[in-house]
Protein backbone atom coordinates (compact mmCIF):
# COMPACT_ATOMS: atom_id res chain seq x y z
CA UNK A 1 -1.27 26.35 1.97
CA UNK A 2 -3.87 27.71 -0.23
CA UNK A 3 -7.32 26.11 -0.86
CA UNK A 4 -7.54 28.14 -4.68
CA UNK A 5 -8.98 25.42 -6.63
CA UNK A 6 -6.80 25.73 -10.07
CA UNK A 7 -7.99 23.01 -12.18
CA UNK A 8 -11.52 22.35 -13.42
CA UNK A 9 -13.09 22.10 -16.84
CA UNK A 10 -13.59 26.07 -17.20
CA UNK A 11 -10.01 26.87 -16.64
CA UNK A 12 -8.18 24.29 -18.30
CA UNK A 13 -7.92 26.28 -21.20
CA UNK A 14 -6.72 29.35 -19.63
CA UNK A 15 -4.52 26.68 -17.20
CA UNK A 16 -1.02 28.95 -17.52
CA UNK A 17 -2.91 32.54 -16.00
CA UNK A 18 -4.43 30.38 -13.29
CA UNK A 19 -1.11 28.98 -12.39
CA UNK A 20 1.04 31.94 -12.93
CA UNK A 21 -1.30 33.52 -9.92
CA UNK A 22 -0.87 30.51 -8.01
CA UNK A 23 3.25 31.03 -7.63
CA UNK A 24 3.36 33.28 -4.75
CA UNK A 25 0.57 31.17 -3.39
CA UNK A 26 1.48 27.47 -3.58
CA UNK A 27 5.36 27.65 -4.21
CA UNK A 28 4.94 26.15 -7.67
CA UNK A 29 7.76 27.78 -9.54
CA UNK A 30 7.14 28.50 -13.52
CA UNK A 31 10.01 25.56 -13.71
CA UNK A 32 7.93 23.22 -11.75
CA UNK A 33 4.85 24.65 -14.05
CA UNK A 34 6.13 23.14 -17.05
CA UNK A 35 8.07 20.35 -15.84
CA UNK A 36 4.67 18.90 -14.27
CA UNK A 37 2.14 20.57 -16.09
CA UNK A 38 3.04 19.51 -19.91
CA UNK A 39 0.71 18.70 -23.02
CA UNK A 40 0.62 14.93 -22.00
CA UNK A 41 -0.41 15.86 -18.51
CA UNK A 42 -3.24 18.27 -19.26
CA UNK A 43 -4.68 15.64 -21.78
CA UNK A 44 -4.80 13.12 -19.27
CA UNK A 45 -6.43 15.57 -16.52
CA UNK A 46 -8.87 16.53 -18.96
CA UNK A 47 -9.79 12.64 -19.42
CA UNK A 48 -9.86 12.15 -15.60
CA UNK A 49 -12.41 15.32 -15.35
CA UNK A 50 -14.48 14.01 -18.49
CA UNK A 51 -14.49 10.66 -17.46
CA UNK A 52 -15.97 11.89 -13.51
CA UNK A 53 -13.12 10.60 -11.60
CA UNK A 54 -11.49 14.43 -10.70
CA UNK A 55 -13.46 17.47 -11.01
CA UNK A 56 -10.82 20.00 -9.74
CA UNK A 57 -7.18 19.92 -8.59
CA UNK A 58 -6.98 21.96 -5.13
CA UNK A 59 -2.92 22.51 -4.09
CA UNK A 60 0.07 20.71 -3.84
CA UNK A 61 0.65 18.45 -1.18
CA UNK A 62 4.54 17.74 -1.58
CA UNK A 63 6.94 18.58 -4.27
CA UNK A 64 9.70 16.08 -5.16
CA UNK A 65 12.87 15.62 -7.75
CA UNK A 66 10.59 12.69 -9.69
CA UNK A 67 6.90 14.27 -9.34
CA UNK A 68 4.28 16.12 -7.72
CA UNK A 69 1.47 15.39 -5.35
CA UNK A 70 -1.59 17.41 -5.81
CA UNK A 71 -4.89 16.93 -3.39
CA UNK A 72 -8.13 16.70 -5.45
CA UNK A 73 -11.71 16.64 -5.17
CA UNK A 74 -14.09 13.72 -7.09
CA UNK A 75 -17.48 14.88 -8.68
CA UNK A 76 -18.67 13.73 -5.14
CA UNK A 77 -16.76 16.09 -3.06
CA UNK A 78 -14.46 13.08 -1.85
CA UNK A 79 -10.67 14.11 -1.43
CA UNK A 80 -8.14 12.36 -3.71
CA UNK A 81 -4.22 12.33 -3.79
CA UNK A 82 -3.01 13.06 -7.53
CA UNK A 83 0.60 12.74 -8.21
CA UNK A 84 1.96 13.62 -11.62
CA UNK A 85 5.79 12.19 -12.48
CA UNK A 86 7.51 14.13 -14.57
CA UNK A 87 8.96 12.80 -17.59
CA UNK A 88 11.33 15.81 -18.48
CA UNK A 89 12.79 15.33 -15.11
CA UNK A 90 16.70 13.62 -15.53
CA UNK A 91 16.15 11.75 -11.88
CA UNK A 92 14.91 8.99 -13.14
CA UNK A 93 18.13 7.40 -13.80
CA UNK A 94 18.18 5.16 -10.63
CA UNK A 95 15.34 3.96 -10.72
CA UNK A 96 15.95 0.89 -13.76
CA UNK A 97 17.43 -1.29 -10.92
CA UNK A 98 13.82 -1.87 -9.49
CA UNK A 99 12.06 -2.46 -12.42
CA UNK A 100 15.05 -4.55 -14.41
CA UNK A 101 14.12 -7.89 -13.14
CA UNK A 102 11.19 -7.39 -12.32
CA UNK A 103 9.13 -9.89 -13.96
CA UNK A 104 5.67 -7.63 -14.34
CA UNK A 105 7.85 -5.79 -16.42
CA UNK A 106 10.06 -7.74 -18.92
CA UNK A 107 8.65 -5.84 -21.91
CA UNK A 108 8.98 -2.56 -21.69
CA UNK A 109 11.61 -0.31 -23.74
CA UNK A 110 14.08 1.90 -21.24
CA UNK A 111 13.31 4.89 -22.77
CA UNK A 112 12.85 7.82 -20.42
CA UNK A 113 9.21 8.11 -21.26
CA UNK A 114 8.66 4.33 -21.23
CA UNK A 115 10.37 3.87 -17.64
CA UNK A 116 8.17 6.64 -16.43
CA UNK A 117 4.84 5.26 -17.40
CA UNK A 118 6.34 2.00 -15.91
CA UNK A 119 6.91 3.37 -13.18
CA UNK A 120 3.25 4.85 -12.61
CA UNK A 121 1.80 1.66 -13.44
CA UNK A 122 4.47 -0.63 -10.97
CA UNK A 123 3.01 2.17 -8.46
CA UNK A 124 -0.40 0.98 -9.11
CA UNK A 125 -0.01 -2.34 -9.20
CA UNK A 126 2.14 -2.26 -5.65
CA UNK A 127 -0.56 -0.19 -3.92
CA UNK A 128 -3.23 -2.50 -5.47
CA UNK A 129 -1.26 -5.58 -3.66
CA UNK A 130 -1.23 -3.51 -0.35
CA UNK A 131 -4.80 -2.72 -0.75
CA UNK A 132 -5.72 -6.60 -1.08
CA UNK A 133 -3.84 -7.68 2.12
CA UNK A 134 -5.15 -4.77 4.24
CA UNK A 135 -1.81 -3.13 4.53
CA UNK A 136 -2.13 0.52 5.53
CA UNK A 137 -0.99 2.89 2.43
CA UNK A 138 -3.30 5.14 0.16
CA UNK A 139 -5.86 3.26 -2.30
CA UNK A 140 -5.45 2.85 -6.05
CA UNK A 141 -8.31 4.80 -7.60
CA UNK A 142 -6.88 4.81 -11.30
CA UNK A 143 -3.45 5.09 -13.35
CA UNK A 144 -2.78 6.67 -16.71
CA UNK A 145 0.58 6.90 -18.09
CA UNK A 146 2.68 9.34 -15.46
CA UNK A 147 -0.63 10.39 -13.72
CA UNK A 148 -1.93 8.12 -10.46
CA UNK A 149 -4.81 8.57 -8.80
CA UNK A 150 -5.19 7.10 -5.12
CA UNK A 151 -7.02 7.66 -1.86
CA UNK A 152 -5.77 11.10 0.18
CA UNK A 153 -4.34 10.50 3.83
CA UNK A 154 -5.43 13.41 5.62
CA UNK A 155 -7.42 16.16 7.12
CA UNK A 156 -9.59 18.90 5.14
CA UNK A 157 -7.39 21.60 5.83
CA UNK A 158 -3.51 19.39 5.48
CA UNK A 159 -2.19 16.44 4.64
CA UNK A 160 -1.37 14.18 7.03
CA UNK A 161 2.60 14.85 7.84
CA UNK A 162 5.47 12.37 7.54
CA UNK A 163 6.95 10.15 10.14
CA UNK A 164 10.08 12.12 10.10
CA UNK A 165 8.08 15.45 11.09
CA UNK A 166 5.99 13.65 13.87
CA UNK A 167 6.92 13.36 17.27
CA UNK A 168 5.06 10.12 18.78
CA UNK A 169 3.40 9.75 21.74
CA UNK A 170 3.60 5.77 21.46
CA UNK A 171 6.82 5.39 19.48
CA UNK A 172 7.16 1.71 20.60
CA UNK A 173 3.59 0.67 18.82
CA UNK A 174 4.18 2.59 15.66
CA UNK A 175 7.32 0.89 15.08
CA UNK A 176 5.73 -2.53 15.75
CA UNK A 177 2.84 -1.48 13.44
CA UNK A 178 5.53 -0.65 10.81
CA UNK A 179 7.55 -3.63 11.31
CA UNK A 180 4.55 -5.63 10.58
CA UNK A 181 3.45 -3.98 8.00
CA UNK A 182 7.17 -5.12 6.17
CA UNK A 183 6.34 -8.12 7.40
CA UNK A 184 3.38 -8.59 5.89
CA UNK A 185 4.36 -7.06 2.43
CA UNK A 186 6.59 -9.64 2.52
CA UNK A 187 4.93 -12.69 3.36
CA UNK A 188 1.42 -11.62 2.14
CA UNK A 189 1.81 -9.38 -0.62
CA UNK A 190 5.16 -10.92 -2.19
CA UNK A 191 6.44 -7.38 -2.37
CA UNK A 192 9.44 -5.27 -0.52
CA UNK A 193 8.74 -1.39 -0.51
CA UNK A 194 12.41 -0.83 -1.46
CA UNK A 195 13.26 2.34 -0.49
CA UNK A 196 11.52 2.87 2.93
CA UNK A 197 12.03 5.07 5.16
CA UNK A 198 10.74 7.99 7.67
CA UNK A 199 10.20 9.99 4.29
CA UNK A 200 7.48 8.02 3.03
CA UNK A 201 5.32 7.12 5.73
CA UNK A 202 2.34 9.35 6.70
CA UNK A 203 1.59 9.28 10.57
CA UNK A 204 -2.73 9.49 10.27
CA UNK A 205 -4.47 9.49 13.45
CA UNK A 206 -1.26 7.60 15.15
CA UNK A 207 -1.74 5.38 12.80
CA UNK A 208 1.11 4.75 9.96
CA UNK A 209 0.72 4.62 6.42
CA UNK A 210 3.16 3.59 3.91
CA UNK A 211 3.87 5.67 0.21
CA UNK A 212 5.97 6.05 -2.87
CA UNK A 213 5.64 2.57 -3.99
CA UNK A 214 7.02 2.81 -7.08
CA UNK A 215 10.48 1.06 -6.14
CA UNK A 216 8.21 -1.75 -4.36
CA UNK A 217 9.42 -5.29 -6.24
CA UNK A 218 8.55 -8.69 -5.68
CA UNK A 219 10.42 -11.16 -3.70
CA UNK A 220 11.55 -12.68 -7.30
CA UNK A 221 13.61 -9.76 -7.65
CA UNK A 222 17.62 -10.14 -7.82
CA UNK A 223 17.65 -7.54 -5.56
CA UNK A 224 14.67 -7.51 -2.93
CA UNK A 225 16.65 -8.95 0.37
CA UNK A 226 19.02 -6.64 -0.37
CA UNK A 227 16.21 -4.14 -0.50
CA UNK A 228 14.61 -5.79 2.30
CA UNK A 229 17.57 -5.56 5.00
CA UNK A 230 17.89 -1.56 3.99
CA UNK A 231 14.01 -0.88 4.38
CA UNK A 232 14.41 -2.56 8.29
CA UNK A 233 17.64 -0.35 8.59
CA UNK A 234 16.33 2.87 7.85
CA UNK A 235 13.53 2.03 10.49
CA UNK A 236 15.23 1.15 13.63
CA UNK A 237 17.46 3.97 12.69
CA UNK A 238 14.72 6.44 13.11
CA UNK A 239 13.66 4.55 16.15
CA UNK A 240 17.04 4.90 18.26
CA UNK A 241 15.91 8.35 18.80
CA UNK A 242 13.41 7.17 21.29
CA UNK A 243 15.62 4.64 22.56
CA UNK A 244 14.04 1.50 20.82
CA UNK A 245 16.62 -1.10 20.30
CA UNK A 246 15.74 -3.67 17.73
CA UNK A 247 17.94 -6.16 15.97
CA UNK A 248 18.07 -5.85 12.20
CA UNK A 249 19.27 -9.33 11.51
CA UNK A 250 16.89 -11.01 13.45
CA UNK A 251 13.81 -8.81 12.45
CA UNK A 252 15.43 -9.85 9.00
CA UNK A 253 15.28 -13.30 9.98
CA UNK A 254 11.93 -13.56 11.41
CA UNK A 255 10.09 -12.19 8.07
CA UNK A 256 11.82 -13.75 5.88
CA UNK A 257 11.99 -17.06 8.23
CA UNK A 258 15.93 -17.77 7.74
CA UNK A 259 17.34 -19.27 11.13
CA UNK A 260 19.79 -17.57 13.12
CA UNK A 261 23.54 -18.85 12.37
């Protein structure tokens, strides 16, 4: 993974030369180019770098079908996640069931571009509720429109890899941690992550951190046990590959303090 800064001040007006010699570099196709890097994008990168929140963008830390994570680097040399939705992207059409009934967001007009900048912002907003009740995930730093700023889990010279790519040395005490940490989204934060799973959790210094909150709802929502009972699921499904048997219903029970039938 290269370390070729390819966003600053300077350059943003040559940005398509700096990225085109980036391709065989970073992987960013000329698709992913222009998907990501459109005239709404650029103006809002060239806010965050006026306004002394990002001074460069260094490389891409994961590529996915809704948006793109980007590592960059404050006025202050301190290392910041930046992840970019894109709005020309058709994926977005599953996502409407976890912001419909949502009551933060009762106002907003399902257009693509509207559901994407909702989106963003129900991102914010979930990691800012994580942030308050100590829950490990990255911290909020700022949201505009389809860009989010928020603290980078990692070293200097990677990212910190996924749960799925790790093999643990303590399997047992990560899954408690995580366990707890849906426990505690729950019953401290009012919030269920939604779509968890060994994809978005970052394994830092054995310790777990949960991302991609943007299906995160509150416990008002039609849909959050539902939600609820397939986050635990796709956890103690990773788990049975070191042998950790855990049942769903009554982790199920126990957060959300229903008693056993």
């Amino acid at each position: 993974m290269s370390s070729e800064k390819f966003l600053d001040k300077k350059t943003l007006k040559k940005l398509d030369e700096k990225l085109q010699f980036l391709i065989s570099k970073d992987g960013l196709d000329r698709k992913t180019q222009d998907e990501v890097f459109d005239k709404s994008a650029l103006k809002i990168l060239e806010k965050l770098i006026s306004n002394r929140i990002l001074k460069i963008l260094d490389f891409p830390i994961s590529t996915g079908k809704e948006g793109n994570v980007f590592r960059g680097v404050t006025p202050e040399k301190k290392l910041v996640a930046v992840k970019i939705y894109r709005i020309s992207t058709s994926t977005f059409k599953h996502i409407t069931k976890y912001i419909i009934g949502d009551p933060r967001f009762n106002s907003i007009h399902l257009s693509k571009r509207d559901i994407i900048f909702a989106w963003t912002k129900k991102e914010y907003k979930n990691l800012e509720r994580l942030k308050k009740f100590k829950i490990n995930a990255p911290k909020p730093i700022i949201s505009i429109k389809n860009v989010l700023v928020m603290q980078y889990i990692g070293y200097k010279n990677k990212p910190a890899p996924l749960l799925k790519d790790v093999k643990l040395d303590k399997p047992k005490q990560t899954f408690d941690i995580i366990i707890k940490s849906i426990s505690d989204m729950y019953k401290k934060a009012g919030l269920v992550h939604g779509d968890l799973s060994s994809y978005n959790i970052l394994m830092f210094k054995n310790k777990p951190y949960i991302i991609d909150l943007g299906p995160g709802v509150l416990i008002e929502h039609p849909n959050s046990h539902e939600f609820l009972k397939r986050d635990i699921y796709n956890i103690v499904y990773h788990f049975k590959k070191y042998k950790i048997k855990a049942d769903e219903q009554k982790i199920y029970n126990k957060i959300t303090n229903k008693k056993e039938s």
